[in-house]
Protein backbone atom coordinates (compact mmCIF):
# COMPACT_ATOMS: atom_id res chain seq x y z
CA UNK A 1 -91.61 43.96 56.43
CA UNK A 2 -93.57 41.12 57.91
CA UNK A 3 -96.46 38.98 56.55
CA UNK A 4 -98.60 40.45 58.24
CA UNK A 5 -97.89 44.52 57.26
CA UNK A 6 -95.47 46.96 57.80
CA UNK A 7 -94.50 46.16 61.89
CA UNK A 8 -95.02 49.46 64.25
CA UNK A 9 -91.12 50.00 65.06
CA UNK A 10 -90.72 50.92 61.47
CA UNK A 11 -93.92 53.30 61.78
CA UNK A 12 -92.49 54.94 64.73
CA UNK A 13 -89.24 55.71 62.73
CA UNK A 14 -90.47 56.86 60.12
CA UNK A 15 -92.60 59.49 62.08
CA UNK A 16 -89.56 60.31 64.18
CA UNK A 17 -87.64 61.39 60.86
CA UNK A 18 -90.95 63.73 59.68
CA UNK A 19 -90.15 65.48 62.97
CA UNK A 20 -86.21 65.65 62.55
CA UNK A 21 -86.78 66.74 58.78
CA UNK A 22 -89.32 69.21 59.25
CA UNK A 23 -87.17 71.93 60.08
CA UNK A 24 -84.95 70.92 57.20
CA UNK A 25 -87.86 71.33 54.61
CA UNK A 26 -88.47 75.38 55.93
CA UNK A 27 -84.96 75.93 55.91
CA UNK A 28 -85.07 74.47 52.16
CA UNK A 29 -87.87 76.58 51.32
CA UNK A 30 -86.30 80.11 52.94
CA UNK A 31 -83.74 79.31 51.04
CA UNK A 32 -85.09 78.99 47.51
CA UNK A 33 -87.08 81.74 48.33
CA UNK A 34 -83.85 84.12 49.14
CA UNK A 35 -82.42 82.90 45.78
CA UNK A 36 -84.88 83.60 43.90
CA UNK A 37 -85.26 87.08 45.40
CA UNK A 38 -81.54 87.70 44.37
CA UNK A 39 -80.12 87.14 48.55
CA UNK A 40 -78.15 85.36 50.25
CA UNK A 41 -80.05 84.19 52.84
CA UNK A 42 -79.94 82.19 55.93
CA UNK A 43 -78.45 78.53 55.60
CA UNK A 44 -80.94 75.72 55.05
CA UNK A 45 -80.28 74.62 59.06
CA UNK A 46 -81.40 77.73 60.47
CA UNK A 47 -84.50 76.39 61.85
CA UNK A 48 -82.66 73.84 64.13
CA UNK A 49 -80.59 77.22 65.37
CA UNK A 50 -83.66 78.78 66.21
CA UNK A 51 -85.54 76.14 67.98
CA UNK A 52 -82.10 75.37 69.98
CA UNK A 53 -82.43 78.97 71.15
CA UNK A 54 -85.95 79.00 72.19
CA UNK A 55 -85.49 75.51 73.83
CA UNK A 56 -82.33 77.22 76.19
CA UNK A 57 -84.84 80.51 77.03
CA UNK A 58 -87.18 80.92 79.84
CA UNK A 59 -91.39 81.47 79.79
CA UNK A 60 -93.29 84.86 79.69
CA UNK A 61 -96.60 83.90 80.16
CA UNK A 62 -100.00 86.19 80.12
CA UNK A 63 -101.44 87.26 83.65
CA UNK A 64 -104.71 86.20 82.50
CA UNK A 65 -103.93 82.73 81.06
CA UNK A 66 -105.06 79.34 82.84
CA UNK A 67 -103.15 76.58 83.49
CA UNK A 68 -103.95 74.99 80.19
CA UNK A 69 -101.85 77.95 78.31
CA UNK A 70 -98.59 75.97 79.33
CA UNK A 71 -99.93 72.74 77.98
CA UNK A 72 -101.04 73.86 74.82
CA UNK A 73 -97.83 73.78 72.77
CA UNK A 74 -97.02 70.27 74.26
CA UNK A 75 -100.80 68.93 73.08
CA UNK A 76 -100.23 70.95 69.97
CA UNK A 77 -96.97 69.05 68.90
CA UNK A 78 -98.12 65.87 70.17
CA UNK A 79 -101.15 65.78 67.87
CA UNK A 80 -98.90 67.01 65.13
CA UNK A 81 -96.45 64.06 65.65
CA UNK A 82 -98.92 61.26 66.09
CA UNK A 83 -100.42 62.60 62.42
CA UNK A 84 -96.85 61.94 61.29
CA UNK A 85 -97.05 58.31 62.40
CA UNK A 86 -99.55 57.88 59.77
CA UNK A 87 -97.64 59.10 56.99
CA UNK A 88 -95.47 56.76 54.80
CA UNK A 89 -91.97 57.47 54.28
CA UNK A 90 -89.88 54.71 53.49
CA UNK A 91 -92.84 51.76 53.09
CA UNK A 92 -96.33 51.70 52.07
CA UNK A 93 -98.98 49.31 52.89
CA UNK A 94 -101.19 47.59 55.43
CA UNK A 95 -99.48 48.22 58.63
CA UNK A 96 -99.61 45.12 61.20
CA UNK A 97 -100.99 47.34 64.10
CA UNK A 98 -103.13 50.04 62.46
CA UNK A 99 -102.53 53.49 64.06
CA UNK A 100 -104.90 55.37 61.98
CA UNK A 101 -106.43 55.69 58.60
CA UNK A 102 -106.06 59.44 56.64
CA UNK A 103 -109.07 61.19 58.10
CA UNK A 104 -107.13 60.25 61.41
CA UNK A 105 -104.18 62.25 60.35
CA UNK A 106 -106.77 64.86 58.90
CA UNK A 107 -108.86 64.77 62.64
CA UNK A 108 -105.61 65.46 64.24
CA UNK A 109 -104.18 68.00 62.22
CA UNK A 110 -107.67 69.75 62.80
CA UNK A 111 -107.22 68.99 66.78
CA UNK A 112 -103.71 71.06 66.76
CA UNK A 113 -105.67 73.62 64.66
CA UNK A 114 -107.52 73.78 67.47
CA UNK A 115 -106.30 73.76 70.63
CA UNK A 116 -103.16 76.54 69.13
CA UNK A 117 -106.44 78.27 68.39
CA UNK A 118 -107.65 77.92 72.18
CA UNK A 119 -104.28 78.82 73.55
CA UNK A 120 -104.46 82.30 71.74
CA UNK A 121 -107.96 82.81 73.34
CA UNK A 122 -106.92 81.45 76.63
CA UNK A 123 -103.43 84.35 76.83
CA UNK A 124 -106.34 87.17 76.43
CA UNK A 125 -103.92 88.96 73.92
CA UNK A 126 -105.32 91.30 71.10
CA UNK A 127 -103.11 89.72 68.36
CA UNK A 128 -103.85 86.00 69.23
CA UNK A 129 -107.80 86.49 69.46
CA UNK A 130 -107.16 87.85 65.62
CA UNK A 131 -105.12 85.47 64.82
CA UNK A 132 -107.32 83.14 66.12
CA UNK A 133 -110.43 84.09 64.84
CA UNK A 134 -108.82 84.33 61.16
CA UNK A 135 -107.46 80.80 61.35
CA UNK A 136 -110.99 79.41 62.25
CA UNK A 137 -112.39 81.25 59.52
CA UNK A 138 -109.71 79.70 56.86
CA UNK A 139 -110.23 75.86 58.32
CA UNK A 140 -113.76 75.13 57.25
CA UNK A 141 -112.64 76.07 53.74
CA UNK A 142 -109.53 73.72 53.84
CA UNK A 143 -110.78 71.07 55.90
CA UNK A 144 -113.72 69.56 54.08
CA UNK A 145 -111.92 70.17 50.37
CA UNK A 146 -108.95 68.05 52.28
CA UNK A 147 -111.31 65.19 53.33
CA UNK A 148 -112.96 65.33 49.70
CA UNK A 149 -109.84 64.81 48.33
CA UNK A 150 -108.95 61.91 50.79
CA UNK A 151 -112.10 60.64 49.67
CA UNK A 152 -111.75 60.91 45.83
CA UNK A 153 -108.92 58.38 46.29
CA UNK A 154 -110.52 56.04 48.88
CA UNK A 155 -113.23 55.42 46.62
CA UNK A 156 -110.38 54.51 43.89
CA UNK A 157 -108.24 52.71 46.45
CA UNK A 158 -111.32 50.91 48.17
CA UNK A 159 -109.93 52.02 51.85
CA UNK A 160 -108.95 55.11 53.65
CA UNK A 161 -106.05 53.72 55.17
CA UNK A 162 -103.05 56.07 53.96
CA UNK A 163 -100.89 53.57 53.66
CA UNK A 164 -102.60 51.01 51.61
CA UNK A 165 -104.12 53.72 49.36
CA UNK A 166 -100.12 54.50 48.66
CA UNK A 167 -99.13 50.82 47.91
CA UNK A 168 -102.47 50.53 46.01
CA UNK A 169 -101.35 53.05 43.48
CA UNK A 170 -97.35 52.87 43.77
CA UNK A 171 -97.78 48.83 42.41
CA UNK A 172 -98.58 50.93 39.26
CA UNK A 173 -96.08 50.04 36.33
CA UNK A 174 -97.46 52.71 34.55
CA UNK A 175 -98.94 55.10 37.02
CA UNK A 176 -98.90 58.72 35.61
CA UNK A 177 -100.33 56.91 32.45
CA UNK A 178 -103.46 55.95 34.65
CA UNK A 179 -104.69 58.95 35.89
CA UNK A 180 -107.27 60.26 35.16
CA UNK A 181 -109.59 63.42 35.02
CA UNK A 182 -110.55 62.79 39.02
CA UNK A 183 -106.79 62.71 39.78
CA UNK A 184 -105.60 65.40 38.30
CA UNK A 185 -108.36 67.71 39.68
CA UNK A 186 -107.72 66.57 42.95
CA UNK A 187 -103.82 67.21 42.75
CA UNK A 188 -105.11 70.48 41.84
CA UNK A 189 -107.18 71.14 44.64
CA UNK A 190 -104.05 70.21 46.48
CA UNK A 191 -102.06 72.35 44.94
CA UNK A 192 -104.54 75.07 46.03
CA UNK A 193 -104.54 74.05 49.58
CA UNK A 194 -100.74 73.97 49.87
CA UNK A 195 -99.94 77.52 50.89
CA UNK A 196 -103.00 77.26 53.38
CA UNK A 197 -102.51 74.79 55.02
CA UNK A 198 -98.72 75.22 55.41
CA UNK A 199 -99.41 78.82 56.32
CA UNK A 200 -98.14 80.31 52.93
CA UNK A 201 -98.16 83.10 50.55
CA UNK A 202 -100.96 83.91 49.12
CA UNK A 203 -102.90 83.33 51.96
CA UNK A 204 -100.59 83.70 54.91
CA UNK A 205 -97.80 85.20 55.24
CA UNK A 206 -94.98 83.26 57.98
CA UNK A 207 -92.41 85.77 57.55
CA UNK A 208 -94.02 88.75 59.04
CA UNK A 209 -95.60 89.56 62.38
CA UNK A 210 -97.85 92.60 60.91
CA UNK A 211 -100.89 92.75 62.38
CA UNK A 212 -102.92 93.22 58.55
CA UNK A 213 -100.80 90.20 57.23
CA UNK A 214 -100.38 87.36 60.49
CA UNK A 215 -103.16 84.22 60.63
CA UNK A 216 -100.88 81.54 62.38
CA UNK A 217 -98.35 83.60 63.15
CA UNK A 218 -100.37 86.09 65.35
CA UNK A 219 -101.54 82.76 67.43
CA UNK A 220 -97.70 81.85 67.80
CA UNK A 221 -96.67 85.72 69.56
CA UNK A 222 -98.41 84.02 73.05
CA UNK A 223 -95.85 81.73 73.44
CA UNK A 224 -92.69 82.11 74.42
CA UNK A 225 -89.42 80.06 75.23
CA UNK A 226 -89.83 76.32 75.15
CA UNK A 227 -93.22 76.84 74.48
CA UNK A 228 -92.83 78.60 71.56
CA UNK A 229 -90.11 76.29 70.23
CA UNK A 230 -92.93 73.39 70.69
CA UNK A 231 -95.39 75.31 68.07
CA UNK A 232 -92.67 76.04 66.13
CA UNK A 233 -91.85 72.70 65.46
CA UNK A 234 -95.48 71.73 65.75
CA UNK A 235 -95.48 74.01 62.37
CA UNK A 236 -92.62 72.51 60.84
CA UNK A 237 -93.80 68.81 61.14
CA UNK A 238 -97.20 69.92 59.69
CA UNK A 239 -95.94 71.22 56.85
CA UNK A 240 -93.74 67.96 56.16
CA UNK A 241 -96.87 65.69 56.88
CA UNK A 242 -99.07 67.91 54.22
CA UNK A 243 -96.42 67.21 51.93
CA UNK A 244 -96.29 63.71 52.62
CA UNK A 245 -100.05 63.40 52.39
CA UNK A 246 -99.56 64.71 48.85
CA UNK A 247 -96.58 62.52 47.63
CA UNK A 248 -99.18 59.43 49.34
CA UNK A 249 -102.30 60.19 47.82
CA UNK A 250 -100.68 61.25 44.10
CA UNK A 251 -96.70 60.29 43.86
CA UNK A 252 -96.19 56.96 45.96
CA UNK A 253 -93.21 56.45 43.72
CA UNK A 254 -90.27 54.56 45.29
CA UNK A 255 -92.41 53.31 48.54
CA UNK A 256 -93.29 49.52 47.06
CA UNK A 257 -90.24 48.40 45.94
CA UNK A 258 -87.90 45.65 47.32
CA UNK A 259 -87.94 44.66 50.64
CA UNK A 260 -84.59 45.00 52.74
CA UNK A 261 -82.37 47.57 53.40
CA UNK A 262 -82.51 48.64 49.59
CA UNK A 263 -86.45 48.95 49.55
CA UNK A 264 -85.90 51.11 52.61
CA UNK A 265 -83.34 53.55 50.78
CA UNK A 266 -85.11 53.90 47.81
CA UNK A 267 -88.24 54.96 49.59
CA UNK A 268 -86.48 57.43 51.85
CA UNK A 269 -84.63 58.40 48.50
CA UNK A 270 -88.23 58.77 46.58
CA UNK A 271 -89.82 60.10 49.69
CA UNK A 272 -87.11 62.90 49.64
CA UNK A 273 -87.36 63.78 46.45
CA UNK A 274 -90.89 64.13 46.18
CA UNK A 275 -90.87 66.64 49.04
CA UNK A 276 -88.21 68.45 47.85
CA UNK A 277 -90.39 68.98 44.33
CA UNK A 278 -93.47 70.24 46.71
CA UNK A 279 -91.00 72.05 48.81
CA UNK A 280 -89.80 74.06 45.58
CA UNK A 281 -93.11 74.70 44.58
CA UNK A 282 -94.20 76.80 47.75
CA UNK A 283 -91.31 78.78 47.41
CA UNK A 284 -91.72 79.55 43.65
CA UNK A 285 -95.63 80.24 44.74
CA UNK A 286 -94.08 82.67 47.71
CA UNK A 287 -91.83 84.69 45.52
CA UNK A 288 -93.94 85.09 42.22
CA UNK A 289 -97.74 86.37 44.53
CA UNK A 290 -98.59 88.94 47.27
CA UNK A 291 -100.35 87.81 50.02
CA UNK A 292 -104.31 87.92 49.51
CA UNK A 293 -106.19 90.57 51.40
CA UNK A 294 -108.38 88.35 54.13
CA UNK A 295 -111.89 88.44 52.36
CA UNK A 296 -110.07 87.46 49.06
CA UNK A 297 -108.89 84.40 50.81
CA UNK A 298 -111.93 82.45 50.45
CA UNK A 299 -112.83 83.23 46.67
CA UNK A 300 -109.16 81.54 46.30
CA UNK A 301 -110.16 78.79 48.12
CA UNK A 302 -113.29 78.00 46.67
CA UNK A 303 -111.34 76.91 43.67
CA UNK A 304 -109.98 74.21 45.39
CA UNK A 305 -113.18 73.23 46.80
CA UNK A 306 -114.99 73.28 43.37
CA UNK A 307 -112.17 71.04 41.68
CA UNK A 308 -112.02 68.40 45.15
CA UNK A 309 -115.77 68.44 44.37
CA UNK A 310 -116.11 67.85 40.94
CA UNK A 311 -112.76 65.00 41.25
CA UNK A 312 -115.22 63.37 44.05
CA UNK A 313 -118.61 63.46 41.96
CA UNK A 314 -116.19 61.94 38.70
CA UNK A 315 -115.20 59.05 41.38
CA UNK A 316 -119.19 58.65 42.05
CA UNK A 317 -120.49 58.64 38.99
C-alpha cells in the first residue's frame, strides 16, 4: 500500500490469482453439486486436469472459418483476464494507476460475450450459430440490470471505481446494519443474474451438450485443443470475477483492514470465503431447479431487472 493507492504490481497479482483460482471455484461447485445429488464425483481439481489435456492436443478447425477463428479464444481470455485486474481480492481502494472503473470490467465482460459469439458465427457450424444467437438474446437482459446495479451503488459510493466503492463500504463498523431497502434489492437482482451470467441452471445448463439445453456451451463445440482450453478458462475466470463483483459491490468484508502482510491474508482469507458462500449457492440453485425452457428465460430475468430498477430509482429519489 502506498500513499498514493493500491500500486499496480499488487493489481496484477491479484488478477493473476482470479485466473489460477477459477478453475478451483468450478471444481468446488461440481463438487457440491455431486454431493448433494448423493455421488461421488470428480475431485475439486478436475478442471486443471482437463485444461492440461486440451492444452497437450492439437486444432480441428472448420473449412469455412477465417483467420480470426484461431484468435478468438486468445481475445476471448484476454478480455476476461484484464476484467479480473479490476476486481479486488486482497485490497480495496483507489488504485495509484487506475486500470478501469466497474462498467470497464462490465464493457469487457460484454466484449468476450462477444467476440466467443463471433467465433461461433465465423466456424459456420449449426450448433454455434444457435448457441450464438441464444446467448445474444440472454445479454441485453443481463447486461443493463448488471450496469443498474453497478449504478445503484455508485450513486451510494459517489464513484464507479470498483475498488473505492469496496473500501467505501468495507470502512463500515457496522455494515450489514446499514443497508438498506436499495441494497438488498440489488443483491437480489444479483442473485438472479448469478446462474446467467455464470452459465447456470436455471437458465443454462454447462453440463450438457444437448442441442434443446446448450447457450454457451453450443458456442464452445467450435473450438478445439488449445483453443478450446483458452474459452474454457476464459469461462472459469468469468465466473470468479462475477463472484468477485458481488463480494465488491455487497460483502467487502476483510479487504480494508491492516496494511502489511496481515491485511493481505485477511483479505485473501475474506475474499475466499465470500466466494466460497456464492460458490455454494450456485450449486444448491443447480441441484434444487430444472433448467428453464428458452422463452421462460426472460420472464425469469425480468425479475432481476424490475428489483435492479426499483434499488436504482430508491438511490434517486
Amino acid at each position: 500500500m502506498t500513499a498514493k493507492g493500491l500500486p499496480v504490481w499488487l493489481m496484477l497479482a491479484e488478477m493473476a490469482l482470479l485466473v489460477v483460482a477459477g478453475p478451483l471455484i468450478t471444481g468446488v461447485i461440481q463438487k457440491v453439486k455431486a454431493r448433494l445429488q448423493s455421488r461421488e464425483g470428480a475431485g475439486v481439481l478436475q478442471p486443471y486436469r482437463d485444461l492440461a489435456k486440451l492444452f497437450r492436443k492439437g486444432t480441428v478447425q472448420s473449412d469455412s472459418a477465417s483467420g480470426f477463428f484461431r484468435a478468438v479464444p486468445v481475445l476471448v481470455l484476454a478480455a476476461t483476464t484484464a476484467a479480473a485486474a479490476l476486481v479486488p481480492v486482497l485490497r480495496a481502494g483507489p488504485p495509484a494507476f487506475p486500470l478501469g472503473d466497474a462498467l470497464m470490467l462490465l464493457g469487457l465482460l460484454a466484449l468476450a460475450r462477444f467476440l466467443t459469439a463471433v467465433g461461433a458465427l465465423d466456424a459456420g457450424g449449426a450448433f454455434g450459430g444457435m448457441g450464438a444467437s441464444r446467448e445474444m438474446m440472454v445479454a441485453p437482459l443481463i447486461e443493463p440490470v448488471l450496469m443498474m446495479v453497478v449504478f445503484s451503488s455508485a450513486i451510494f459510493a459517489g464513484t464507479t471505481e470498483l475498488r473505492a466503492l469496496a473500501a467505501y463500504r468495507g470502512a463500515w463498523t457496522s455494515w450489514i446494519v446499514a443497508w438498506r431497502a436499495a441494497d438488498f434489492l440489488g443483491f437480489a437482482a444479483m442473485l438472479v443474474l448469478l446462474p446467467a451470467e455464470t452459465g447456470r441452471i436455471p437458465v443454462d445448463n454447462p453440463d450438457t451438450h444437448l442441442e434443446l439445453t446448450m447457450l454457451h456451451e453450443g458456442m464452445l463445440l467450435e473450438h478445439s485443443g488449445p483453443g478450446l482450453g483458452c474459452m474454457l478458462l476464459a469461462s472459469h475466470t468469468r465466473q470468479i470475477v462475477t463472484l468477485g463483483l458481488v463480494s465488491a459491490l455487497f460483502f467487502p468484508v476483510g479487504h480494508t483492514g491492516a496494511t502489511g502482510g496481515i491485511g493481505l491474508l485477511a483479505g485473501a482469507g475474506a475474499f475466499a470465503l465470500e466466494i466460497s458462500l456464492l460458490a455454494l449457492f450456485l450449486a444448491l440453485v443447480e441441484s434444487s431447479y430444472a433448467k428453464l425452457r428458452l422463452f421462460r428465460v426472460p420472464p425469469y430475468l425480468g425479475v432481476g431487472f424490475a428489483c435492479a430498477l426499483t434499488a436504482l430509482a430508491l438511490r434517486i429519489l
